[in-house]
Protein backbone atom coordinates (compact mmCIF):
# COMPACT_ATOMS: atom_id res chain seq x y z
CA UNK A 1 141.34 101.62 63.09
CA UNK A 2 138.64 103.17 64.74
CA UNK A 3 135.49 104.34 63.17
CA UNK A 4 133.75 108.04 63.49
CA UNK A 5 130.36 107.81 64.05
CA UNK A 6 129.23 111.68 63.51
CA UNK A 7 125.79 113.17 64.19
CA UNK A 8 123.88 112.05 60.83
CA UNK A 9 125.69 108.60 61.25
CA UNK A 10 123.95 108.51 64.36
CA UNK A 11 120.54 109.63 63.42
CA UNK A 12 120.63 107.00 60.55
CA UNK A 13 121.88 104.18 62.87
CA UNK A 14 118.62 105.09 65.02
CA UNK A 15 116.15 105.37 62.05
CA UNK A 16 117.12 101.85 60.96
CA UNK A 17 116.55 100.01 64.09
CA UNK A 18 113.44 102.00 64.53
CA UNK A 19 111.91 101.54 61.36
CA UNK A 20 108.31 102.05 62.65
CA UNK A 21 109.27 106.05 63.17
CA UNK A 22 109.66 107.90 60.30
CA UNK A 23 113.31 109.27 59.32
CA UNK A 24 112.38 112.44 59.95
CA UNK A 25 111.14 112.11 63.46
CA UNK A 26 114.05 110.35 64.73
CA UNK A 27 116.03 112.70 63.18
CA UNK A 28 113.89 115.88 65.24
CA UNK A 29 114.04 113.66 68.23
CA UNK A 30 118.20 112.98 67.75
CA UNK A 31 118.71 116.61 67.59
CA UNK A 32 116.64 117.82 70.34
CA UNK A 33 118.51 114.95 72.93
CA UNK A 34 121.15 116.70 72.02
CA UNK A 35 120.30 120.62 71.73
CA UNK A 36 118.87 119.62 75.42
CA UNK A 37 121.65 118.02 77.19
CA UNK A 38 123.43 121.24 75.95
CA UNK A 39 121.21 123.64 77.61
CA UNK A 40 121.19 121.80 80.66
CA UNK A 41 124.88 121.83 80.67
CA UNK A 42 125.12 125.39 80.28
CA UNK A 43 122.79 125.68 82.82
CA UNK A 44 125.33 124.29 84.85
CA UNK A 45 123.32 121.15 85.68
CA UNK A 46 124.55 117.69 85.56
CA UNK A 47 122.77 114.84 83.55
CA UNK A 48 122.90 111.33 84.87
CA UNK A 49 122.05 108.57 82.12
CA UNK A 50 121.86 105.55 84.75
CA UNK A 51 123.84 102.70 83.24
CA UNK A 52 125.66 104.86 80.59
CA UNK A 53 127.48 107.85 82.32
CA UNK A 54 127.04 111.51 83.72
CA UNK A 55 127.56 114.54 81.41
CA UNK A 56 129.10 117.68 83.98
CA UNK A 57 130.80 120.95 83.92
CA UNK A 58 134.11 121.10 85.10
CA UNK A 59 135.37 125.07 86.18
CA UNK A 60 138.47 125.94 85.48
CA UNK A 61 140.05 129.50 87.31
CA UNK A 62 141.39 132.17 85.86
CA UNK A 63 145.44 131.92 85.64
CA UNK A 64 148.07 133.56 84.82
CA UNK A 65 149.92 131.27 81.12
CA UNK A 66 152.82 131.55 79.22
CA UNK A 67 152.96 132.19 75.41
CA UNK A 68 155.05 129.36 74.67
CA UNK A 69 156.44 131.45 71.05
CA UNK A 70 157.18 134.64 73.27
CA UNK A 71 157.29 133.44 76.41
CA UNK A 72 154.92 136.66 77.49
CA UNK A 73 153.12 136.20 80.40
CA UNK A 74 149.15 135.88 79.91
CA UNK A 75 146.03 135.74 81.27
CA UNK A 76 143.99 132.67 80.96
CA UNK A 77 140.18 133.67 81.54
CA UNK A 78 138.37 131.01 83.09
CA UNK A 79 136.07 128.71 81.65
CA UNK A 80 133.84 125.39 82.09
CA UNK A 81 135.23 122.37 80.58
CA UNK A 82 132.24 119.61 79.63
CA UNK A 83 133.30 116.69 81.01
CA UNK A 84 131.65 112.76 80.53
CA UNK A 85 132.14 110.20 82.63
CA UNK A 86 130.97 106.73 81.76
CA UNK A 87 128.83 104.38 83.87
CA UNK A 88 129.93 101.58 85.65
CA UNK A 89 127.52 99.42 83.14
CA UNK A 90 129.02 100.92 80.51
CA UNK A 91 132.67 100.63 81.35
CA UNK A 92 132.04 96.94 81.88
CA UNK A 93 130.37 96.26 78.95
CA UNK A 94 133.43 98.16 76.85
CA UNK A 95 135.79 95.95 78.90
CA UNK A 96 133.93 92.87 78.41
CA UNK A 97 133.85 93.80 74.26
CA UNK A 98 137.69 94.53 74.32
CA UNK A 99 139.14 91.65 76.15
């Protein structure tokens, strides 16, 4: 089974292999990563980790759906999906793990 690795999992992951920074910086630091790669995402930008992955929108039109209880005909607004897709460094190294 897999594990979940949330947000404070993560900070306290960092804070122990950086145990010259104290908890509560790596904890500011963790959360500002990721209140920034949000912004810049909403900003419409894309982010580009070399060696891990890029972080884009991906836009979605307006359509017309069907309610699938009803079967009334609706409008689907349109929106921005975030979407991640890995690195080539990263892929390998997940293949390399899992074979």
């Amino acid at each position: 089974m897999t594990e979940v690795i949330n947000k404070s999992d993560l900070i306290q992951d960092v804070s122990a292999r950086c145990d010259y920074i104290p908890d509560a910086d790596v904890d500011e630091a963790v959360r500002e990563i990721i209140d920034l790669l949000s912004e810049k995402l909403i900003e419409n930008n894309r982010i580009e980790v070399r060696g891990f992955g890029t972080f884009c929108l991906h836009h979605r039109d307006a359509r017309q759906g069907r309610n699938p209880k009803t079967g009334e005909t609706v409008m689907v607004p349109q929106k921005s999906i975030p979407h991640f897709k890995p690195g080539k460094a990263l892929r390998e190294d997940v293949n390399d793990k899992w074979m």
